[in-house]
Each structure stands twice: as structure tokens, then as C-alpha cells.
C-alpha atoms as a PDB file:
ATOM      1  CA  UNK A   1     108.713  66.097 -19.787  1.00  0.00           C
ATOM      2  CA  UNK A   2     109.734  62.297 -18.559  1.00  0.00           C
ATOM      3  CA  UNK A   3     111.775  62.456 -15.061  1.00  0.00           C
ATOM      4  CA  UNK A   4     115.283  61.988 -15.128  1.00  0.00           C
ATOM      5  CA  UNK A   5     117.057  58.478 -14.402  1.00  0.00           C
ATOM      6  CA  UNK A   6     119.986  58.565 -11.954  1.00  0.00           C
ATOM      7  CA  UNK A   7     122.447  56.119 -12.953  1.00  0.00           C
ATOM      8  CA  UNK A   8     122.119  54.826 -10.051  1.00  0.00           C
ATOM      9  CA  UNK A   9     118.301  53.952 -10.468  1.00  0.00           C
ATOM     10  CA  UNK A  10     119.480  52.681 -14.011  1.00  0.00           C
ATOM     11  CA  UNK A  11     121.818  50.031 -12.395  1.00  0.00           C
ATOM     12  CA  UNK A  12     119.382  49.028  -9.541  1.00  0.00           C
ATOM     13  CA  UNK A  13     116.225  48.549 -12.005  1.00  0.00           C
ATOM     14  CA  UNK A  14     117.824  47.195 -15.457  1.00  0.00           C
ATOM     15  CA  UNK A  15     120.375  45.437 -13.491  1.00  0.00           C
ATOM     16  CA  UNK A  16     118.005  43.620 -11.767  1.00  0.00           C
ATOM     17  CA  UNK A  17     116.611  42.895 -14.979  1.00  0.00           C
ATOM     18  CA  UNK A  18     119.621  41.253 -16.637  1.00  0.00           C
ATOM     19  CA  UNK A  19     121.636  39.732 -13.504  1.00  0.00           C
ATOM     20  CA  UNK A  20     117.965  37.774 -12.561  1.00  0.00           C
ATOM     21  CA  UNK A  21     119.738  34.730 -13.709  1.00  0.00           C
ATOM     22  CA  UNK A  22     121.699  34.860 -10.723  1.00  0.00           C
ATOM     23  CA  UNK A  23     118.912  33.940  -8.367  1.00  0.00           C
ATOM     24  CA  UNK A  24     116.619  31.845 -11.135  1.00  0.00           C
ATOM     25  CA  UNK A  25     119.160  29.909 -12.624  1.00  0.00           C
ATOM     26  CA  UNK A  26     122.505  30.207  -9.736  1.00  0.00           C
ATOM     27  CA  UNK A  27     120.824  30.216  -6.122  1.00  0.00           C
ATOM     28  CA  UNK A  28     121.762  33.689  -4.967  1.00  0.00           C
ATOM     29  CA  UNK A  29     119.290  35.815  -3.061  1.00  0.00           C
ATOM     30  CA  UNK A  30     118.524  39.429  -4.182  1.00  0.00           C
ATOM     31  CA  UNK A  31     118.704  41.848  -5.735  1.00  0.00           C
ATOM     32  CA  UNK A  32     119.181  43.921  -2.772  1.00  0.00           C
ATOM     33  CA  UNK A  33     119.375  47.236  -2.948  1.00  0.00           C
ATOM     34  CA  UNK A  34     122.734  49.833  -2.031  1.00  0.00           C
ATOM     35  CA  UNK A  35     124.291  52.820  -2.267  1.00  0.00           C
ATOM     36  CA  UNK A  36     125.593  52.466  -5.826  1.00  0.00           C
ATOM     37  CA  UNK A  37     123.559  49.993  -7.414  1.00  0.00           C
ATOM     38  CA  UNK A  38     122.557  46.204  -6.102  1.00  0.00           C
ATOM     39  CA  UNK A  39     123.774  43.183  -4.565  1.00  0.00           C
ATOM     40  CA  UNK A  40     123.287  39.452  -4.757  1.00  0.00           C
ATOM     41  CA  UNK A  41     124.257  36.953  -2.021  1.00  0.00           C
ATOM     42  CA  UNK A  42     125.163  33.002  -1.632  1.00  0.00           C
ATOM     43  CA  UNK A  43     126.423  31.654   1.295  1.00  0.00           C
ATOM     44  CA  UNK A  44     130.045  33.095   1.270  1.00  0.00           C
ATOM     45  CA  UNK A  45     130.188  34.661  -2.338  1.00  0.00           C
ATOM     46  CA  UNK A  46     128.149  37.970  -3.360  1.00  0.00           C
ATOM     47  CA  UNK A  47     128.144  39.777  -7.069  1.00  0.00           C
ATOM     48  CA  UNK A  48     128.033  43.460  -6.422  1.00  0.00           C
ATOM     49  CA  UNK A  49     126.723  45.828  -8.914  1.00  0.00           C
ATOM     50  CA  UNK A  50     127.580  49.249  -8.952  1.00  0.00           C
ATOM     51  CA  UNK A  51     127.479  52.919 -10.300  1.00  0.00           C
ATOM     52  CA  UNK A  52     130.754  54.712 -10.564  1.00  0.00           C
ATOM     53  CA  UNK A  53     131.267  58.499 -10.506  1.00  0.00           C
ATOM     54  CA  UNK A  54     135.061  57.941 -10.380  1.00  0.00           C
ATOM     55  CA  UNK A  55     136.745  56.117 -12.947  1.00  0.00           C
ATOM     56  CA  UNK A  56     139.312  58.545 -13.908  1.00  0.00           C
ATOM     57  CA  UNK A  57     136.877  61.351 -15.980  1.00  0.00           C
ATOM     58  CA  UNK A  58     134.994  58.780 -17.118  1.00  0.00           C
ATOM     59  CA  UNK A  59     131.299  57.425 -15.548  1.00  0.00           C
ATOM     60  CA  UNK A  60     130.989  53.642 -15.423  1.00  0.00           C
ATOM     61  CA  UNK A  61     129.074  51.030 -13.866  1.00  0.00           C
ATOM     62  CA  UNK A  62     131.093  47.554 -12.818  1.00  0.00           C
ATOM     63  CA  UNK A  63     130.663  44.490 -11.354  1.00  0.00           C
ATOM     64  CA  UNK A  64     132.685  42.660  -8.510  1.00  0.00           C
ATOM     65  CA  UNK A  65     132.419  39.462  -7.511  1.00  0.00           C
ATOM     66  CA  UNK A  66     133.288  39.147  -3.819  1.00  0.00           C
ATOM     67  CA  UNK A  67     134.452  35.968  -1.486  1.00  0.00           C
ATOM     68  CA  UNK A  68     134.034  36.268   2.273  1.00  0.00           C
ATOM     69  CA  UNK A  69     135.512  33.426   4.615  1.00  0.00           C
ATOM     70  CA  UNK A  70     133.943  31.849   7.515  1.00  0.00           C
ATOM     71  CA  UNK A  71     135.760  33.147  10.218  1.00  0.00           C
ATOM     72  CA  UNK A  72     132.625  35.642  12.204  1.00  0.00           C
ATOM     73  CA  UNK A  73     132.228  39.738  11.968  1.00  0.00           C
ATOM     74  CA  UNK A  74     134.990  41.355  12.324  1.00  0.00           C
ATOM     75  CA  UNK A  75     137.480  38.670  11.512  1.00  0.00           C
ATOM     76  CA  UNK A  76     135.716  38.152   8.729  1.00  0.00           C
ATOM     77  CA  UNK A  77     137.940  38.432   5.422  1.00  0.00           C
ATOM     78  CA  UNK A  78     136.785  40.144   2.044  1.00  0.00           C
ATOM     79  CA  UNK A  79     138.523  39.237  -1.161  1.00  0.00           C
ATOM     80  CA  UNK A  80     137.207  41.038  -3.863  1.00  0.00           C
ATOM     81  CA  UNK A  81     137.718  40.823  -8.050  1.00  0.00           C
ATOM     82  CA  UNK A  82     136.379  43.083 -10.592  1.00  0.00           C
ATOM     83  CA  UNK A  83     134.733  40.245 -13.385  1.00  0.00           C
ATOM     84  CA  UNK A  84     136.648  41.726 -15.980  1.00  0.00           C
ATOM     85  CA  UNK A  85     139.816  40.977 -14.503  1.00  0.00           C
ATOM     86  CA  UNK A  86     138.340  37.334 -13.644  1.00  0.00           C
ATOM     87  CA  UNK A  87     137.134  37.156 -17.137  1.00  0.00           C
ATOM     88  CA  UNK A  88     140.660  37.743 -18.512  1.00  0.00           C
ATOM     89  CA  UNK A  89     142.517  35.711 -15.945  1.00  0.00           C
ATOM     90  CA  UNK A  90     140.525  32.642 -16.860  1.00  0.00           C
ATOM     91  CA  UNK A  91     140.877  33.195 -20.609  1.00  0.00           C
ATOM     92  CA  UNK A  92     138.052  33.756 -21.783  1.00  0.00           C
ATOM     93  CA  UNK A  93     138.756  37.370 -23.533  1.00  0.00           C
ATOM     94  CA  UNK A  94     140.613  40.440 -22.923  1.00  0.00           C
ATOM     95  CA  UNK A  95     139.072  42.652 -20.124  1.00  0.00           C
ATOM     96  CA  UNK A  96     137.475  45.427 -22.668  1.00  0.00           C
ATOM     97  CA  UNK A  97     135.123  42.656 -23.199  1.00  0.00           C
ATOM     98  CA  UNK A  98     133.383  43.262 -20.265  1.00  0.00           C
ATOM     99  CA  UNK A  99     133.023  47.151 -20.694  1.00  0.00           C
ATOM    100  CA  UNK A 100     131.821  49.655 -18.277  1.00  0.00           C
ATOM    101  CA  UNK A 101     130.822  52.745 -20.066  1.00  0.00           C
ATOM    102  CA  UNK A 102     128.579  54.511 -18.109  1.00  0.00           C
ATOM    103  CA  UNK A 103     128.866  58.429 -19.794  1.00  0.00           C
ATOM    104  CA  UNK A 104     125.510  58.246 -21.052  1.00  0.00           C
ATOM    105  CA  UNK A 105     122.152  55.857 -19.886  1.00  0.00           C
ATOM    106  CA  UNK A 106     121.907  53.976 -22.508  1.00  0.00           C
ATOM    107  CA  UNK A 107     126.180  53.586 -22.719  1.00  0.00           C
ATOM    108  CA  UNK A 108     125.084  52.254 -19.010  1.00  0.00           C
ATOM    109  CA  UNK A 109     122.381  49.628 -19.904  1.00  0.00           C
ATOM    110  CA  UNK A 110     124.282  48.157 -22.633  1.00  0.00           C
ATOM    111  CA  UNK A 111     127.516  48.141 -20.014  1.00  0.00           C
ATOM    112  CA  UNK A 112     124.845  46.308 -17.679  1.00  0.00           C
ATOM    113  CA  UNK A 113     123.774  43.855 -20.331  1.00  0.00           C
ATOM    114  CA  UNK A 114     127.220  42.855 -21.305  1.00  0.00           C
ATOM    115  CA  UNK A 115     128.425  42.812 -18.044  1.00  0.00           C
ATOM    116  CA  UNK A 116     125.752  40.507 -16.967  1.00  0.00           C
ATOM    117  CA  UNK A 117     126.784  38.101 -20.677  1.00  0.00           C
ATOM    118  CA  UNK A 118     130.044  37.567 -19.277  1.00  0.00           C
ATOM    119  CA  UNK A 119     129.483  36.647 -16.150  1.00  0.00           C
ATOM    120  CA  UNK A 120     127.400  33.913 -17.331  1.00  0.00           C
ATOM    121  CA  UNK A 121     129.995  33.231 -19.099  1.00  0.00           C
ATOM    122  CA  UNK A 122     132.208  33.208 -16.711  1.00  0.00           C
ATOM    123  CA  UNK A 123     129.880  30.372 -14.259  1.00  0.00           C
ATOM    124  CA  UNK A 124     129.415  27.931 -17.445  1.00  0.00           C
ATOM    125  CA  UNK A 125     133.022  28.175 -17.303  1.00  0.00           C
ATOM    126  CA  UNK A 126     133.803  27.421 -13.500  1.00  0.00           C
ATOM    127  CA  UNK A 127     131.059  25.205 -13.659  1.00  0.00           C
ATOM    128  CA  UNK A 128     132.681  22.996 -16.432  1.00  0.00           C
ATOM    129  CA  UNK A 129     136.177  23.248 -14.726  1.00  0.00           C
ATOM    130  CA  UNK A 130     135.073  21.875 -11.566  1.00  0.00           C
ATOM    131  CA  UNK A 131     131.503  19.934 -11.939  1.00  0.00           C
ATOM    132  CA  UNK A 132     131.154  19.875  -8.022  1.00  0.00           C
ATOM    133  CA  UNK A 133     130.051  24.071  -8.555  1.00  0.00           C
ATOM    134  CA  UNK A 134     127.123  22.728 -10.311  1.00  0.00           C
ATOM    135  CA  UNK A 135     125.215  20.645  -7.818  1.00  0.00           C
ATOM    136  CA  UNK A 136     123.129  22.818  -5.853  1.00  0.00           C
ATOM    137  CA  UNK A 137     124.028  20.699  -2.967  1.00  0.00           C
ATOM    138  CA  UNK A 138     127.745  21.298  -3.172  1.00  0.00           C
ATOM    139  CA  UNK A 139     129.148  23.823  -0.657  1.00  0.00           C
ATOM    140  CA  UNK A 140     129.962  27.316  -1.842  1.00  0.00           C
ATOM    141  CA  UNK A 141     133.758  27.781  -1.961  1.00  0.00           C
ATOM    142  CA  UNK A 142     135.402  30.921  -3.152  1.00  0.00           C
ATOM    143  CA  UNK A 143     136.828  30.133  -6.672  1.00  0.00           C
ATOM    144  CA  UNK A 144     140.512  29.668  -7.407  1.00  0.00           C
ATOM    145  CA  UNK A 145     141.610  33.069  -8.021  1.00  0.00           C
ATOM    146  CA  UNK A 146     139.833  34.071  -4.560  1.00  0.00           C
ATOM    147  CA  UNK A 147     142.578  31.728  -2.823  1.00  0.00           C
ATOM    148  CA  UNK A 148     145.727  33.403  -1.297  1.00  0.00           C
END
């Protein structure tokens, strides 16, 4: 008998696997590893992805895309947006396009693999909007939907 996958695992190995554009192709560092999943940083913006035993009776895995301002530990503000919700507020489709089924593994890795579609979707979309995203030299700035 093959050992058993915590969801958890699932999330930190496959999502590794299909968020790796975010530090070939986007600049972020990581994956690191946490609690529920991974983590990818750049300069004031992270994409966190997690496992979730609490989503009303239902198991899911989502990702967050998080903006943190310059002001030093503890100060330090967090602003954070599920990408489903960004994904909708910027038009690109309704939020069940991003799903985050997570009842079974496999439910899970194709959550992770969509999950990880839309959100590059969701950069080629910034990037067109504002050009300046795309130079690698350009400081990170937390998008619009980050501001207050």
C-alpha cells in the first residue's frame, strides 16, 4: 500500500509545481514552505497558498495575494485579497472560475492548477493595464485594489 498524501503535502509539492512561474517568469522568491501550504515573496507583495479545513463543510485549498507597506515590524500593514475575488473585481470572470475544491486530492490538484491559470491571468492583465509592472526594474507597488 502507497502512503497517504495530506492535503497539505498536496498543496506544498504540486503547488510548487504549477505556481513555478511565479519565480521563473515574475521575480518572486520561493516556494517557501508553511503551515497550510507555501508562500512566494517580492519585495512588498507575497502569493500565499494554502490548505483549508474550514470552508463551511467543505475542504478547499485557496490562494491570497497579499500587499504589505513599508512602514517596519510592527507598524507594518497587511492587506490581503483572495485571487478569486481579484479575478472578478478586474473582470476577467465570475469568482467560481477560480475554484477551490479541495474534498478529494485530485479535486485539490486540479483546484491548484486552475488556481495557478488565473492568476497568470490575472498578471498579463495588470501587466497590460499599467506597462510600468512589467519592467523588472520598476518598483513593486501593491496593485489598485490593495489601495485604501
Amino acid at each position: 500500500m502507497g502512503r497517504t498524501v495530506h492535503p497539505i503535502e498536496l498543496v506544498q509539492t504540486e503547488g510548487a509545481i504549477h505556481f513555478a512561474f511565479l519565480v521563473d517568469d515574475e521575480g518572486y522568491a520561493g516556494p517557501e514552505s508553511t503551515e497550510r501550504g507555501i508562500v512566494y515573496h517580492r519585495a512588498n507583495l507575497a502569493v500565499e497558498v494554502q490548505f483549508f479545513d474550514y470552508c463551511g463543510r467543505d475542504l478547499c485549498v485557496g490562494t491570497s495575494l497579499v500587499a504589505y507597506d513599508t512602514e517596519p515590524e510592527p507598524e507594518r500593514l497587511r492587506r490581503t485579497i483572495h485571487l478569486e475575488q481579484a479575478y472578478a473585481a478586474h473582470g476577467l470572470g465570475p469568482p467560481q472560475d477560480v475554484p477551490g475544491s479541495a474534498q478529494t486530492l485530485r479535486a485539490a490538484s486540479k483546484s491548484l492548477a486552475s488556481q495557478a491559470q488565473a492568476l497568470r491571468r490575472l498578471i498579463a492583465f495588470l501587466k497590460q493595464q499599467d506597462p510600468g509592472r512589467a519592467q523588472a526594474s520598476a518598483p513593486d507597488r501593491p496593485p489598485s485594489w490593495f489601495q485604501s
